[in-house]
Protein backbone atom coordinates (compact mmCIF):
# COMPACT_ATOMS: atom_id res chain seq x y z
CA UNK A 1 -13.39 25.45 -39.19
CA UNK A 2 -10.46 22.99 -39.51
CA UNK A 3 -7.57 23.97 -42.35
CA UNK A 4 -8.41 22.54 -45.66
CA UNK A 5 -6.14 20.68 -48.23
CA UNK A 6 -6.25 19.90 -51.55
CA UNK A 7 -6.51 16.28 -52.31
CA UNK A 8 -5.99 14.17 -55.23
CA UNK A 9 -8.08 11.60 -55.71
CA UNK A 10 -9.17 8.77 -58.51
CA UNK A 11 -12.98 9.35 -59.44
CA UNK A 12 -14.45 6.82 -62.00
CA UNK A 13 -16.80 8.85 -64.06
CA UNK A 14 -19.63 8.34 -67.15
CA UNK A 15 -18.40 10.60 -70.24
CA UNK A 16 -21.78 11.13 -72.03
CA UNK A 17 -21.68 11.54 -75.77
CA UNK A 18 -22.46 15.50 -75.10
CA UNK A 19 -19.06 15.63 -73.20
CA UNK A 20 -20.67 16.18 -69.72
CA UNK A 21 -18.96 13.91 -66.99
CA UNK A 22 -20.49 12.62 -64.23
CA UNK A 23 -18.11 11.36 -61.53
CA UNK A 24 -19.92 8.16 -59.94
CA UNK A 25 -17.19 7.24 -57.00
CA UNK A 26 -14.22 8.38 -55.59
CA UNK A 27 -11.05 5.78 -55.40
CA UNK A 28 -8.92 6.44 -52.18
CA UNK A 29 -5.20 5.86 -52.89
CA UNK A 30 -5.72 2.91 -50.72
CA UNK A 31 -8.58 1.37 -52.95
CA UNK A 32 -11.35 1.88 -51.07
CA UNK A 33 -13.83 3.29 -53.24
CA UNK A 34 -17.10 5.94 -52.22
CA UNK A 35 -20.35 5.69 -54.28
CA UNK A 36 -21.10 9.15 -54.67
CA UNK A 37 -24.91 9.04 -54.05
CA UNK A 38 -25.76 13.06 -55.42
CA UNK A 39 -24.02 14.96 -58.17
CA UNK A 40 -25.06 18.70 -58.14
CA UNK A 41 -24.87 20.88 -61.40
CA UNK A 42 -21.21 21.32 -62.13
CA UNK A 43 -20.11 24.95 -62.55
CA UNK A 44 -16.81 26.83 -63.03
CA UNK A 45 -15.83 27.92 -59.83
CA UNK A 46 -12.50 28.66 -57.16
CA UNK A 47 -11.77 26.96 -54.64
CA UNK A 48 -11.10 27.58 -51.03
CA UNK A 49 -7.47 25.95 -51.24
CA UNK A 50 -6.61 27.41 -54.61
CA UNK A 51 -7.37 26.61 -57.98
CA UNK A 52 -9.96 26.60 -60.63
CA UNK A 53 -11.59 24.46 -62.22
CA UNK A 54 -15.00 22.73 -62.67
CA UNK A 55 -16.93 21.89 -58.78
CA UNK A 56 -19.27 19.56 -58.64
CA UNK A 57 -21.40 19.15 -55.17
CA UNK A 58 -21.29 16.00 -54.14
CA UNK A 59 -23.16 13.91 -50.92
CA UNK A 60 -21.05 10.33 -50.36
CA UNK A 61 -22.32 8.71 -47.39
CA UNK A 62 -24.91 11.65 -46.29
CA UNK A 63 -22.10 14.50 -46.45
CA UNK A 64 -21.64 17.13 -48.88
CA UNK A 65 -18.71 17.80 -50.44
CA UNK A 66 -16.73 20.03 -53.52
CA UNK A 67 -15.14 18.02 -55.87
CA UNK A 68 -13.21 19.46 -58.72
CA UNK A 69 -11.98 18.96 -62.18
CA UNK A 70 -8.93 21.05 -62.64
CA UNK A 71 -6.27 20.50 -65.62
CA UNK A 72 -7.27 16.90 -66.02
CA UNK A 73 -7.14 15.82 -62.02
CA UNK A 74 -9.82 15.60 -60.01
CA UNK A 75 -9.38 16.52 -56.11
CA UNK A 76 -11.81 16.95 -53.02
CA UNK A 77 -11.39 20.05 -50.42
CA UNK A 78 -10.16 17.71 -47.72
CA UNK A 79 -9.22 18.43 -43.85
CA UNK A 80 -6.33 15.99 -44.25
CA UNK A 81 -3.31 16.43 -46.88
């Protein structure tokens, strides 16, 4: 398994009126933007590159990935920095 990093990312989310956030696309710091097709039950949880915060399972374009809320970022387990 390749060396994961941590990576920021914009996400562009729907705050429901019960507080629960669902993130709807990730925005690359070029501007290309990822539907995210699949949002799994967010729960508190650690990550593999350090951290805490809440993980969401995500698939974007058939692939599963973590994505995290942490101290008001969001960033994606990534296998580039």
């Amino acid at each position: 398994m390749s060396e994961l990093y941590k990576r920021y990312v914009d996400v562009e989310v729907r705050m429901q009126k019960d507080r629960t956030m669902i993130p709807l696309r990730l925005v690359w710091d070029d501007g290309r933007k990822y539907e995210i097709d699949k949002v799994g039950r967010p729960e508190k949880r650690a990550s593999q590159v350090g951290g805490c915060g809440i993980r969401y399972e995500v698939k974007i374009h058939g692939q599963y990935r973590y994505l995290f809320f942490e101290k008001d970022r969001w960033f994606i387990e990534s296998t580039q920095p």
